[in-house]
C-alpha atoms as a PDB file:
ATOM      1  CA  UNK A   1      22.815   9.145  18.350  1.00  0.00           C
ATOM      2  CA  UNK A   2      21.693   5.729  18.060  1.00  0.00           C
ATOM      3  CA  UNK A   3      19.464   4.983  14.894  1.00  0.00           C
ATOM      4  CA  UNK A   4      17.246   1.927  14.291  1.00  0.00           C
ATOM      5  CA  UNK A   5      15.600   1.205  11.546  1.00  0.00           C
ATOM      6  CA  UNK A   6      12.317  -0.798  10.239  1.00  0.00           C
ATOM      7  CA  UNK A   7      10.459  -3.205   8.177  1.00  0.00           C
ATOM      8  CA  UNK A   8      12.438  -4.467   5.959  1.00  0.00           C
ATOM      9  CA  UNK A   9      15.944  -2.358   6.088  1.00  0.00           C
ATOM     10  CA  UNK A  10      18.854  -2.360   7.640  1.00  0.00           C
ATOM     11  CA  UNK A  11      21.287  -0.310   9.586  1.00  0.00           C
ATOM     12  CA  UNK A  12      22.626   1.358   6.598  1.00  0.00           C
ATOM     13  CA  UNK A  13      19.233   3.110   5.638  1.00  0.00           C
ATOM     14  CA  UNK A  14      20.725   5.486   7.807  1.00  0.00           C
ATOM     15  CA  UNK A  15      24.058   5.981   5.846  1.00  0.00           C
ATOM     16  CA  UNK A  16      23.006   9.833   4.956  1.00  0.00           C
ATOM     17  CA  UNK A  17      21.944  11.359   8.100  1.00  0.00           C
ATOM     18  CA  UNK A  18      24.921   9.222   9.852  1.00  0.00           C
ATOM     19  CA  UNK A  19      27.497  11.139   7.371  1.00  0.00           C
ATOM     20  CA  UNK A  20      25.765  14.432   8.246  1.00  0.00           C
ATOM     21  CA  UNK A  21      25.300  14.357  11.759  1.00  0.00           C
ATOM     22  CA  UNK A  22      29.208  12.688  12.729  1.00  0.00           C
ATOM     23  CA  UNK A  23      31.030  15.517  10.708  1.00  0.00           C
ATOM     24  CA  UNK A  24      28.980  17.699  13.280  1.00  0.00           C
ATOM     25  CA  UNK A  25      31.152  15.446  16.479  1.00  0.00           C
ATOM     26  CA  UNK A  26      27.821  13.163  17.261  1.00  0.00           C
ATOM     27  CA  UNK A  27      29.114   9.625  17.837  1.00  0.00           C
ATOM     28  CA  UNK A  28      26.574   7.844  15.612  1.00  0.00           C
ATOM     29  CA  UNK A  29      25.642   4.246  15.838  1.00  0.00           C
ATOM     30  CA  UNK A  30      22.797   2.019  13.648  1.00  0.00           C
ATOM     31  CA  UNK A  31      22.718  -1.672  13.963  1.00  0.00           C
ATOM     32  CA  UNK A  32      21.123  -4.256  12.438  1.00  0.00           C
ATOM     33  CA  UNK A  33      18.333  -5.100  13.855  1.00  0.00           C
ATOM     34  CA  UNK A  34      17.277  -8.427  15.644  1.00  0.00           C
ATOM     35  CA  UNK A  35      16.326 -10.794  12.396  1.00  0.00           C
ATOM     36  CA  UNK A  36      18.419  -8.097   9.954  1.00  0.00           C
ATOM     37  CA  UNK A  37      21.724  -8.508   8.561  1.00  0.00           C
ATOM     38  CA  UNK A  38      24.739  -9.128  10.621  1.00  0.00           C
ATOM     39  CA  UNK A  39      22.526  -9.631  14.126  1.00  0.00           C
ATOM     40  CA  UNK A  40      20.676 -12.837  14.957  1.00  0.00           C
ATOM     41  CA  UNK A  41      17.951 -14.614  13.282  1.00  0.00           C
ATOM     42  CA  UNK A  42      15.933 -16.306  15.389  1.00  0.00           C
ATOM     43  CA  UNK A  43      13.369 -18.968  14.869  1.00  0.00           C
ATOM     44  CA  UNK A  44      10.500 -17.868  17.221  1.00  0.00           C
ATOM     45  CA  UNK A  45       8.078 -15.703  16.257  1.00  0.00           C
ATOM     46  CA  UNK A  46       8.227 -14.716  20.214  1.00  0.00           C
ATOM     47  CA  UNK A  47      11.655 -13.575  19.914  1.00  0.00           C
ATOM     48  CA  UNK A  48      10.830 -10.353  18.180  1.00  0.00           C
ATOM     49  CA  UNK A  49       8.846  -8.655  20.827  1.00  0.00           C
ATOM     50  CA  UNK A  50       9.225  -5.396  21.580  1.00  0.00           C
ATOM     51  CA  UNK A  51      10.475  -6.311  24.904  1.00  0.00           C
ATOM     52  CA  UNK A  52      12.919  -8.492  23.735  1.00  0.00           C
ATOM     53  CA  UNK A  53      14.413  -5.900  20.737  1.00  0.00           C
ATOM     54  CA  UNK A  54      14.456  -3.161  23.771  1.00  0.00           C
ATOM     55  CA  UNK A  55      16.611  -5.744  25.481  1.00  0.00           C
ATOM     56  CA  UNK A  56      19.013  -5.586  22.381  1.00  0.00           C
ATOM     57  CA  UNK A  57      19.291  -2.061  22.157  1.00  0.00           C
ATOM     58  CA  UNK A  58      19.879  -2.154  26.376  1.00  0.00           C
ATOM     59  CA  UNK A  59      22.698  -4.539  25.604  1.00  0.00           C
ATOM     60  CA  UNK A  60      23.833  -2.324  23.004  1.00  0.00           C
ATOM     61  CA  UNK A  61      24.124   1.115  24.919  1.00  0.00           C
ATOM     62  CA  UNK A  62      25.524  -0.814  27.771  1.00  0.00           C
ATOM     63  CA  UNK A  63      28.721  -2.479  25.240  1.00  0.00           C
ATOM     64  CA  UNK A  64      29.063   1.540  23.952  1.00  0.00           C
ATOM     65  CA  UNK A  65      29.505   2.338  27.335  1.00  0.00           C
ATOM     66  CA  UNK A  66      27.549   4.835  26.509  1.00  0.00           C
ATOM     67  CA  UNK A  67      25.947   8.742  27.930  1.00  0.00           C
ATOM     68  CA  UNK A  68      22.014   8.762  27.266  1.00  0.00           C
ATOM     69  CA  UNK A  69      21.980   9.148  23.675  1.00  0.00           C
ATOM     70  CA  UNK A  70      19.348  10.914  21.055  1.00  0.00           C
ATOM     71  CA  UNK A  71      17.153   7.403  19.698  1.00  0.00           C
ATOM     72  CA  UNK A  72      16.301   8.107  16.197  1.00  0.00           C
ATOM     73  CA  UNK A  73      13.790   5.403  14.682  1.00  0.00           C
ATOM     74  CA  UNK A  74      11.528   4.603  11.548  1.00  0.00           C
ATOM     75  CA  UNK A  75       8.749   2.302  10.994  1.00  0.00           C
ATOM     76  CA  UNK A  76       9.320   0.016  13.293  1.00  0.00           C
ATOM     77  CA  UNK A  77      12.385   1.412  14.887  1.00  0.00           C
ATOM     78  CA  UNK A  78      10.496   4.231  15.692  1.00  0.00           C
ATOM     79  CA  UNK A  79       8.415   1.654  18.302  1.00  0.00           C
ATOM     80  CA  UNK A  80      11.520   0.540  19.825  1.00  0.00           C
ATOM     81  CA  UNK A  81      12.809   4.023  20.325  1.00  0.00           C
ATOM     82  CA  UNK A  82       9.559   5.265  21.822  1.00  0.00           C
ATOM     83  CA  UNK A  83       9.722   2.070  24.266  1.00  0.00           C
ATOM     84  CA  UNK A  84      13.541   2.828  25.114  1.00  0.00           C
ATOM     85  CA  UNK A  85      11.954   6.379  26.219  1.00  0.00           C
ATOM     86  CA  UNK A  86       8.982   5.079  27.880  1.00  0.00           C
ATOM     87  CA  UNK A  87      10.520   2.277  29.949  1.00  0.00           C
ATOM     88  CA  UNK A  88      14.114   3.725  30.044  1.00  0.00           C
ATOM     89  CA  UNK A  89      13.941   7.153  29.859  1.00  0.00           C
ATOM     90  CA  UNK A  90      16.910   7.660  32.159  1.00  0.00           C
ATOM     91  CA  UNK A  91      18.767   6.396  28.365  1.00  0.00           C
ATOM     92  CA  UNK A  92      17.335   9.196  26.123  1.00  0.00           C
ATOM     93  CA  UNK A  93      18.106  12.459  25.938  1.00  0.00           C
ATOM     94  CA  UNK A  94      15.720  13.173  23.063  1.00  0.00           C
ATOM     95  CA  UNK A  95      13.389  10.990  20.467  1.00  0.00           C
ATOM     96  CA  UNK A  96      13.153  11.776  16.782  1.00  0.00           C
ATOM     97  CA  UNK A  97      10.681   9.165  15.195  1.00  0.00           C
ATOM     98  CA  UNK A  98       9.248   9.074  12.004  1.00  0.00           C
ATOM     99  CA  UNK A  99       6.331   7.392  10.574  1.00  0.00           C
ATOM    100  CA  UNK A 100       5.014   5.812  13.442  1.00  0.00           C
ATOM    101  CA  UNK A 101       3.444   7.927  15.917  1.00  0.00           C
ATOM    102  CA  UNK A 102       3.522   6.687  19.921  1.00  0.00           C
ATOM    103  CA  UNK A 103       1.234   4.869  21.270  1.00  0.00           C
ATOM    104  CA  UNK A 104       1.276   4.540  25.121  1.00  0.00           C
ATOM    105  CA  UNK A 105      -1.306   1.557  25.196  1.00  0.00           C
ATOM    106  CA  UNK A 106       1.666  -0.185  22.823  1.00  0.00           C
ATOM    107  CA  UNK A 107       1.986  -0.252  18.507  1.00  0.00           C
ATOM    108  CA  UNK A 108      -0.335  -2.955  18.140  1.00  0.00           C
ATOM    109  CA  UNK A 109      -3.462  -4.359  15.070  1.00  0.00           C
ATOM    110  CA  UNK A 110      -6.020  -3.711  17.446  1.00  0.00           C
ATOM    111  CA  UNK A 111      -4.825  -0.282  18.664  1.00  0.00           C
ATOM    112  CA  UNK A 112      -4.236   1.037  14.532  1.00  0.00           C
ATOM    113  CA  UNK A 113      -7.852   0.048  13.667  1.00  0.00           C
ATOM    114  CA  UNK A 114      -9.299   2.137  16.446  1.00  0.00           C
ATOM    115  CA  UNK A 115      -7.600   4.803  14.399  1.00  0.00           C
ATOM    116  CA  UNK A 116      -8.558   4.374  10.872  1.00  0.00           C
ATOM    117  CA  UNK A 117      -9.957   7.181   8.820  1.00  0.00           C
ATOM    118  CA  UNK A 118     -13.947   5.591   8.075  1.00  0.00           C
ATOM    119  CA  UNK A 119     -14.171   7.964   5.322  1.00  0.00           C
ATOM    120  CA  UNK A 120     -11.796   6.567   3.909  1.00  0.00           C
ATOM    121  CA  UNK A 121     -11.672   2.976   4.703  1.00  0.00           C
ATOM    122  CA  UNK A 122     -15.726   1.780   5.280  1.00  0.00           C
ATOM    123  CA  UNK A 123     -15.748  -0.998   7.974  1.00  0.00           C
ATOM    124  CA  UNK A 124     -17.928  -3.191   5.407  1.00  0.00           C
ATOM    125  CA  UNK A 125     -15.032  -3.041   3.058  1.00  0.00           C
ATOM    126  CA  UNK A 126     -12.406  -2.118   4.762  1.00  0.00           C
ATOM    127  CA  UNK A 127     -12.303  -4.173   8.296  1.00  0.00           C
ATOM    128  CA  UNK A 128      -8.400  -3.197   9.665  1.00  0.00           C
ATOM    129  CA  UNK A 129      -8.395  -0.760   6.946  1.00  0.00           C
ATOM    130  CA  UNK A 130      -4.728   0.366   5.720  1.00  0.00           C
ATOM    131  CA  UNK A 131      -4.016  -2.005   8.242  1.00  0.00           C
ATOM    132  CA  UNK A 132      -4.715  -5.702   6.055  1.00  0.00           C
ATOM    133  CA  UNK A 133      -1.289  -6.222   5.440  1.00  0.00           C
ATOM    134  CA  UNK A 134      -0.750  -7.016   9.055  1.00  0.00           C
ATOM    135  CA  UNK A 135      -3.543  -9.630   9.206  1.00  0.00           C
ATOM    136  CA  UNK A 136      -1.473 -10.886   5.948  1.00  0.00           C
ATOM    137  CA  UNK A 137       1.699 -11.780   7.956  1.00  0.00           C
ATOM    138  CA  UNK A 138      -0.372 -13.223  10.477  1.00  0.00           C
ATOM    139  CA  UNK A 139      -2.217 -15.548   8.532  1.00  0.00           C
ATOM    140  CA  UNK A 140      -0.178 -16.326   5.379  1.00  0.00           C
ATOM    141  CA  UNK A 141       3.283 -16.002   6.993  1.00  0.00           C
ATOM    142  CA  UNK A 142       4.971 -18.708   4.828  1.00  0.00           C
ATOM    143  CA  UNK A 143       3.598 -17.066   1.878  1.00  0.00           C
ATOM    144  CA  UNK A 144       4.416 -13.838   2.816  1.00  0.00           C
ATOM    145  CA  UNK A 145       8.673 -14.653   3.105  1.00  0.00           C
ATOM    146  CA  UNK A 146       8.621 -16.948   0.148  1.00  0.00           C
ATOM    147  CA  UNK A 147       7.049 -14.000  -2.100  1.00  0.00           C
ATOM    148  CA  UNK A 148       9.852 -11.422  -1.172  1.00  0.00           C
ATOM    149  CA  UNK A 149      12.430 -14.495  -1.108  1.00  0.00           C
ATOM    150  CA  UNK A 150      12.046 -15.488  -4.910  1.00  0.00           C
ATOM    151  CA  UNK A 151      13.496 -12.855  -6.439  1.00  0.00           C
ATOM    152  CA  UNK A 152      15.709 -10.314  -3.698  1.00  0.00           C
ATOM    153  CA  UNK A 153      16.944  -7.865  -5.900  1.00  0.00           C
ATOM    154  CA  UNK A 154      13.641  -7.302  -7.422  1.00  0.00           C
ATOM    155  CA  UNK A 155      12.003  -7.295  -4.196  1.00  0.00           C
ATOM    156  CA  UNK A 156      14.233  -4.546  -2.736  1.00  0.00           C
ATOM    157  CA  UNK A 157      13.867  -2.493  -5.848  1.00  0.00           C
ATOM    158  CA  UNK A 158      10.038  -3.057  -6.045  1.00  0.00           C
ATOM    159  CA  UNK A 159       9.277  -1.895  -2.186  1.00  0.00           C
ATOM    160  CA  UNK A 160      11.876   0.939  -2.387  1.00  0.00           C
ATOM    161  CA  UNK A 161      10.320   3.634  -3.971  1.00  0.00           C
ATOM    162  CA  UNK A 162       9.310   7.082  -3.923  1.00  0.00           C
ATOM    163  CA  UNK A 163       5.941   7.871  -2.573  1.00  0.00           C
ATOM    164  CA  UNK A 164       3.459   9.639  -5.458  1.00  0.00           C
ATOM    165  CA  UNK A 165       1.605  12.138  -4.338  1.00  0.00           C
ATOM    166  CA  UNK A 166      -1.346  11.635  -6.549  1.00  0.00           C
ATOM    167  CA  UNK A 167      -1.776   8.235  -3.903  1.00  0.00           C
ATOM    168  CA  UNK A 168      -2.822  10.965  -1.378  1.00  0.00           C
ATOM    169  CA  UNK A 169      -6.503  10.092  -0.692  1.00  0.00           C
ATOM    170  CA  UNK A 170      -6.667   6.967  -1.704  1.00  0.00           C
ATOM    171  CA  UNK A 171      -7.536   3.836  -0.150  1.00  0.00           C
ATOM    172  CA  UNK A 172      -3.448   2.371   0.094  1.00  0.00           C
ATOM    173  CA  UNK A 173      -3.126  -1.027  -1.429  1.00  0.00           C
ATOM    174  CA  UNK A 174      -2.284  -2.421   2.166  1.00  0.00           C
ATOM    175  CA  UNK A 175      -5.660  -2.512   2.723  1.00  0.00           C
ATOM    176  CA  UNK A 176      -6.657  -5.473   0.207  1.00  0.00           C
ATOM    177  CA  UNK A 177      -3.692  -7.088   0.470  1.00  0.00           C
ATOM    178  CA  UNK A 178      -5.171 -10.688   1.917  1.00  0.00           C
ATOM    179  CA  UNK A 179      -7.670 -10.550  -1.407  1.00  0.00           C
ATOM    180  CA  UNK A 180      -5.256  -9.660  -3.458  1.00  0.00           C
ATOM    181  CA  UNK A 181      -2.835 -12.779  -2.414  1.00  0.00           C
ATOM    182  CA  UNK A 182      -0.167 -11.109  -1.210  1.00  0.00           C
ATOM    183  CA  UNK A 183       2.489  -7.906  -2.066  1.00  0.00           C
ATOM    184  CA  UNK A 184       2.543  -8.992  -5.736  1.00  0.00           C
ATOM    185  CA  UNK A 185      -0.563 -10.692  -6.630  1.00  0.00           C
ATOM    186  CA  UNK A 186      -1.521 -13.536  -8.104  1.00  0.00           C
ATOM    187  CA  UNK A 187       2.335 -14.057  -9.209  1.00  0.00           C
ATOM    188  CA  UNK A 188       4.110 -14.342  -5.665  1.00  0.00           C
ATOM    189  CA  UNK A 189       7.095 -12.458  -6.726  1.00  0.00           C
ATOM    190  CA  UNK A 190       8.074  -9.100  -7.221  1.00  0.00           C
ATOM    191  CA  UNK A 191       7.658  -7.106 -10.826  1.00  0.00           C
ATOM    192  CA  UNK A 192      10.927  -6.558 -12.348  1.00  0.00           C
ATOM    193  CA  UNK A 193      11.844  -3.056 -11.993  1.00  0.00           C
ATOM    194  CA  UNK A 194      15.382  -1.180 -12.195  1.00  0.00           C
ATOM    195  CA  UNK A 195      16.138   0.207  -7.984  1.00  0.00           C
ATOM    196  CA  UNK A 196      16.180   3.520  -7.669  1.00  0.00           C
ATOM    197  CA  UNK A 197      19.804   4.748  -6.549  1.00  0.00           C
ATOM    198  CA  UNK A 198      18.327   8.134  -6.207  1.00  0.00           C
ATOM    199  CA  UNK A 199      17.085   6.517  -2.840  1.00  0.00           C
ATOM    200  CA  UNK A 200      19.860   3.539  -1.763  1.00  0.00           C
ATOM    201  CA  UNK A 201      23.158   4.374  -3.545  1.00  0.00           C
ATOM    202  CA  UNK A 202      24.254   1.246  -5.866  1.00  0.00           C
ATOM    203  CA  UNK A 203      26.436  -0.197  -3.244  1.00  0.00           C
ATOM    204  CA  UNK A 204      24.200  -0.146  -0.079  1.00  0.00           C
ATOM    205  CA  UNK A 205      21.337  -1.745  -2.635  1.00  0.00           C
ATOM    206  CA  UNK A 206      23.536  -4.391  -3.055  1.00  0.00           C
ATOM    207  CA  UNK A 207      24.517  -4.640   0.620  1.00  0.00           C
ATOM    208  CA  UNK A 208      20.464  -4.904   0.884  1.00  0.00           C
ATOM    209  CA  UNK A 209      20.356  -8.226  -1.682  1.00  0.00           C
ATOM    210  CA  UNK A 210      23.307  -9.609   0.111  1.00  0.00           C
ATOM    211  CA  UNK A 211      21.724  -9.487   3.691  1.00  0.00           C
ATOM    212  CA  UNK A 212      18.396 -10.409   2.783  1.00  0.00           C
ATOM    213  CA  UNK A 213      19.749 -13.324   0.612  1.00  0.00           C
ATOM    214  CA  UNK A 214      21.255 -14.414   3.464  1.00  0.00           C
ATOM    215  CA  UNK A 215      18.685 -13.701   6.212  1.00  0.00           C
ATOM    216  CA  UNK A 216      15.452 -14.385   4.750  1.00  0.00           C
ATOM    217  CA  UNK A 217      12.404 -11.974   5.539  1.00  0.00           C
ATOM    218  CA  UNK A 218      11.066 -14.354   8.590  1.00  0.00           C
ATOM    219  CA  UNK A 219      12.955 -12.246  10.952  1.00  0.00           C
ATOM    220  CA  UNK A 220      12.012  -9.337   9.608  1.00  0.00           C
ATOM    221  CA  UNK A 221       7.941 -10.480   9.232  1.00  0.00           C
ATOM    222  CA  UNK A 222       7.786 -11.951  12.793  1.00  0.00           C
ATOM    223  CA  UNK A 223       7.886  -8.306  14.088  1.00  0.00           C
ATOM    224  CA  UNK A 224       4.086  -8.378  13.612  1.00  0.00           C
ATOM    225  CA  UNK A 225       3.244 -11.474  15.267  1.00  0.00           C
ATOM    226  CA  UNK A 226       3.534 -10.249  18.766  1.00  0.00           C
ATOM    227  CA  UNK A 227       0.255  -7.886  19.660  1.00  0.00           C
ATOM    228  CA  UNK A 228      -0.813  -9.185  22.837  1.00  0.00           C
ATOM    229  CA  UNK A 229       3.182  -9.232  24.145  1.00  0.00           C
ATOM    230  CA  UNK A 230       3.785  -5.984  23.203  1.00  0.00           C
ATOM    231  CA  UNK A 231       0.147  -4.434  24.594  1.00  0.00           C
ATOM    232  CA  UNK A 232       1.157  -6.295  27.789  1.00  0.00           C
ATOM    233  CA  UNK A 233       4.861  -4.946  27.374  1.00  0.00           C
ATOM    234  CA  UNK A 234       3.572  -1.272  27.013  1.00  0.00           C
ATOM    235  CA  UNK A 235       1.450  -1.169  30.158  1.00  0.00           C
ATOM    236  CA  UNK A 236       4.516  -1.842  31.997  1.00  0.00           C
ATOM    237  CA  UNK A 237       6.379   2.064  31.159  1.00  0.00           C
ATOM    238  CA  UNK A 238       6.606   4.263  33.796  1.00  0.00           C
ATOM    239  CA  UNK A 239       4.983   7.111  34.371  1.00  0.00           C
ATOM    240  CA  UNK A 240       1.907   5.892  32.394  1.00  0.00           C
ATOM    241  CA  UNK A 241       3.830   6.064  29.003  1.00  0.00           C
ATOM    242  CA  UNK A 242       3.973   9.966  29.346  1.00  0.00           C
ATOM    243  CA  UNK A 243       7.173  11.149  28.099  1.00  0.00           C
ATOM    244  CA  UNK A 244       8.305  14.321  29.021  1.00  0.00           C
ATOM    245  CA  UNK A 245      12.138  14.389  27.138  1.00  0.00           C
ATOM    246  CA  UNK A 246      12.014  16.181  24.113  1.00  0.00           C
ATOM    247  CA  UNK A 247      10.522  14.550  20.752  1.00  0.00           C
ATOM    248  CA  UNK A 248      10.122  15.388  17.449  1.00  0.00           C
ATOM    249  CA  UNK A 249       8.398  13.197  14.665  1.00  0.00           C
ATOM    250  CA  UNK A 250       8.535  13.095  11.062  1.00  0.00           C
ATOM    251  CA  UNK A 251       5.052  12.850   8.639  1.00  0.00           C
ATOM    252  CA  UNK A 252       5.438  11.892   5.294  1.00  0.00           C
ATOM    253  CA  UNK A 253       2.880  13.934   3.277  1.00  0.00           C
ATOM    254  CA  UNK A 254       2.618  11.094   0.661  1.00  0.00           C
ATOM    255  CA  UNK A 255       2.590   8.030   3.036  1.00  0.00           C
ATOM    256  CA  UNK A 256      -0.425   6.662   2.526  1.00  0.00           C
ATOM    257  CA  UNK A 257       0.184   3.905   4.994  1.00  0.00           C
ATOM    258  CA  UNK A 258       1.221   5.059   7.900  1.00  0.00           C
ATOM    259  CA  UNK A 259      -1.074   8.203   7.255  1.00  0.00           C
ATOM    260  CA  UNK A 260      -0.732  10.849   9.915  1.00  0.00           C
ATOM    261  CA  UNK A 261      -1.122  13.751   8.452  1.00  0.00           C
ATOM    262  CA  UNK A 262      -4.913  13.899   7.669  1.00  0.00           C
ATOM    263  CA  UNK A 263      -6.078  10.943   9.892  1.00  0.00           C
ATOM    264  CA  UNK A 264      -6.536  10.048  13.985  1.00  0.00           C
ATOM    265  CA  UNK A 265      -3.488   8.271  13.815  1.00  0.00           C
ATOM    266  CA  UNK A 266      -0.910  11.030  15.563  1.00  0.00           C
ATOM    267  CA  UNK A 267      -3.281  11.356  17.834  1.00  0.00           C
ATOM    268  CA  UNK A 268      -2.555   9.670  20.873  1.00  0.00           C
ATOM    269  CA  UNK A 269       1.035  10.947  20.696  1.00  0.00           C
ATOM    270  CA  UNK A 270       0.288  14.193  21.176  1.00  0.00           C
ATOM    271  CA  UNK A 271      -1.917  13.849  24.489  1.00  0.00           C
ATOM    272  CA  UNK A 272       1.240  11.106  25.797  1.00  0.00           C
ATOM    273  CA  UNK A 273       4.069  13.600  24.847  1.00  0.00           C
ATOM    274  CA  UNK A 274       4.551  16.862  26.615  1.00  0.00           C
ATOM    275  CA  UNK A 275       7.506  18.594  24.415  1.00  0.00           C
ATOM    276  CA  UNK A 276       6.568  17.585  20.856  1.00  0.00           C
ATOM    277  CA  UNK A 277       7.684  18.953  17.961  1.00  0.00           C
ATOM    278  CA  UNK A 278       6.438  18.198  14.737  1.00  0.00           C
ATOM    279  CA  UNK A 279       7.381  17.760  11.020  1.00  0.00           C
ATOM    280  CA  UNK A 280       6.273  17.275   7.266  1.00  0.00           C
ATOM    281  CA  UNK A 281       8.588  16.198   4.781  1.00  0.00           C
ATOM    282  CA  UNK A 282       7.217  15.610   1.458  1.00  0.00           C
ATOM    283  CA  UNK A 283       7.975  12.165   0.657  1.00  0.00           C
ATOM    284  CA  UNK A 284       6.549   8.410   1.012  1.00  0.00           C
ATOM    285  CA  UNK A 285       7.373   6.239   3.411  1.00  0.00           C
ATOM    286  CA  UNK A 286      10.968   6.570   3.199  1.00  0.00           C
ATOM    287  CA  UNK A 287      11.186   9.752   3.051  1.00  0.00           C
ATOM    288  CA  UNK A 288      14.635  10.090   4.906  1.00  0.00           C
ATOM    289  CA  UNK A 289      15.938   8.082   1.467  1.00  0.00           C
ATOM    290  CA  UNK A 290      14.014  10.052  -1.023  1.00  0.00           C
ATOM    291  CA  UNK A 291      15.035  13.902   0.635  1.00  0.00           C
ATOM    292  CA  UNK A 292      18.298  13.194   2.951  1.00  0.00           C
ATOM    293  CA  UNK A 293      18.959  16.566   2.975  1.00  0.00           C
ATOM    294  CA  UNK A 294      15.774  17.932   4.393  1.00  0.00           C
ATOM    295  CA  UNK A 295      15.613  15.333   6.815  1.00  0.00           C
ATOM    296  CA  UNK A 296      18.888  16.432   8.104  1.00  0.00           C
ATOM    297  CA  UNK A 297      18.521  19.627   8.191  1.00  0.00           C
ATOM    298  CA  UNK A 298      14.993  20.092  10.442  1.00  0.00           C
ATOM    299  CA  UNK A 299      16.668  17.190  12.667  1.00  0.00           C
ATOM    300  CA  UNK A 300      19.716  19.625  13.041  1.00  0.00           C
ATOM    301  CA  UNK A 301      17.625  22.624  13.538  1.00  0.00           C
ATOM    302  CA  UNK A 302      15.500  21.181  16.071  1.00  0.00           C
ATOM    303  CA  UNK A 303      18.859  19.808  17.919  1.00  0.00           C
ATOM    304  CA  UNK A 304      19.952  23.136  18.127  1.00  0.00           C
ATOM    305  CA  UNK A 305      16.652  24.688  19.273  1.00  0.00           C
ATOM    306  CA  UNK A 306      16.538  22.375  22.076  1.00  0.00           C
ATOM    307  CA  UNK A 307      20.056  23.414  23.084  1.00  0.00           C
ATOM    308  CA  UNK A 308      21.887  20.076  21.926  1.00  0.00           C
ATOM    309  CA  UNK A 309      25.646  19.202  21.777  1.00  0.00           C
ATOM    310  CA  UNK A 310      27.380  16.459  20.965  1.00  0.00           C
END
């Protein structure tokens, strides 16, 4: 099982369902990703296209010497894994995603606003809708990595946190976050707030501050700068994009961002996969943090259901 993880986290996100699934004999793996951690920074925004982080994870299977494997990804992991199946499929056994649902015409601004809930999210207010935060990094990128640069540890303990319910509904704050200058306001830095090690245990938060100290966030922020290279990346997957290895995909009932439980957004996933399976955990956006164990468990039962061993 190879897991790779999102915007902005790092290979030990997946410290819980790694401990649960390798006393069960699965050889699990989850690196850094490209611009994360240990791996390499690099100092074009070009270099963190999707084709180019499929490369890694190509490199990667190859040095494991590895059998197809099960790709498990979130946020956006969960693109890379759905373009390891779509362009490599002969290197997947299944896909469990979560968060982002697949899009066969490639995860891309222009292909998310097509998708936005209008009732929501008027066009006359609300151009890209939940979607702003994208245009942000595009267009205030310095900005954007000096905000969550100033202060680390308060940065990691401000954007890791349970999802409230009572945000179902509501317009997410994504979606005025160019008029609203930024993650954190008029201030530029993050509000000082004690982490919640009900989510990251005390010593992975700290491996967090330590990377991210080290790295930066322009690694990590120059995954959205690549739209028209990925769109022209994703017309390239065989078969069309249809996958046809089994997939299952996570919704957070209280992610108000990546919203798929009410809105169009899942959509397109279900007419490009043909053996889907889907679940809801109740949770935010990182909802395998907030409830491990029930993440683990419908991952497990859904393994077994589809008759897999490690």
């Amino acid at each position: 099982m190879i897991f790779v993880h999102g915007h902005p986290e790092l290979g030990v996100m997946w410290r819980a369902q790694m401990e649960h699934f390798a006393a069960a004999g699965w050889r699990c793996v989850a690196p850094d990703m490209r611009g994360y951690g240990g791996s390499s920074v690099h100092a074009e925004a070009s270099s963190y296209a999707v084709r180019e982080i499929v490369t890694d994870m190509i490199e990667l299977h190859d040095a494991l010497d590895a059998k197809a494997a099960v790709w498990v990804g979130h946020d956006w992991g969960a693109p890379i894994a759905w373009a390891m199946a779509s362009h490599h499929p002969e290197r997947c056994r299944a896909v469990i995603n979560m968060s982002v649902p697949y899009m066969a015409r490639g995860f891309a601004l222009p292909h998310l606003v097509a998708l936005v809930d209008r009732d929501l999210y008027p066009v006359e207010k609300y151009p890209v809708g939940q979607w702003d935060y994208w245009l942000y990094y595009r267009e205030q990128f310095e900005t954007a990595n000096r905000d969550f640069e100033i202060n680390v540890p308060a940065t990691i303990a401000a954007l890791y946190r349970p999802g409230p319910p009572e945000a179902v509904g509501k317009p997410a704050f994504t979606a005025t976050l160019s008029q609203d200058q930024g993650w954190f306001g008029p201030s530029h830095r993050a509000p000082a707030v004690a982490p919640d090690f009900g989510m990251i245990p005390k010593a992975d938060y700290e491996l967090f501050v330590s990377a991210f100290s080290e790295t930066g966030f322009a690694g990590a922020n120059a995954w959205y700068l690549n739209d028209a290279a990925n769109i022209e990346y994703a017309a390239e997957a065989r078969n069309f994009g249809r996958l046809d290895m089994p997939v299952l995909f996570f919704h957070g009932d209280f992610d108000v961002v990546c919203e798929t439980v009410n809105s169009r957004l899942a959509d397109p996933m279900r007419d490009d996969c043909s053996d889907l399976s889907e679940v809801r955990i109740q949770g935010g956006h990182f909802f395998m943090l907030e409830r491990k164990e029930d993440v683990n468990l419908a991952m497990q039962d859904w393994l077994s259901e589809k008759g897999f061993e490690t």
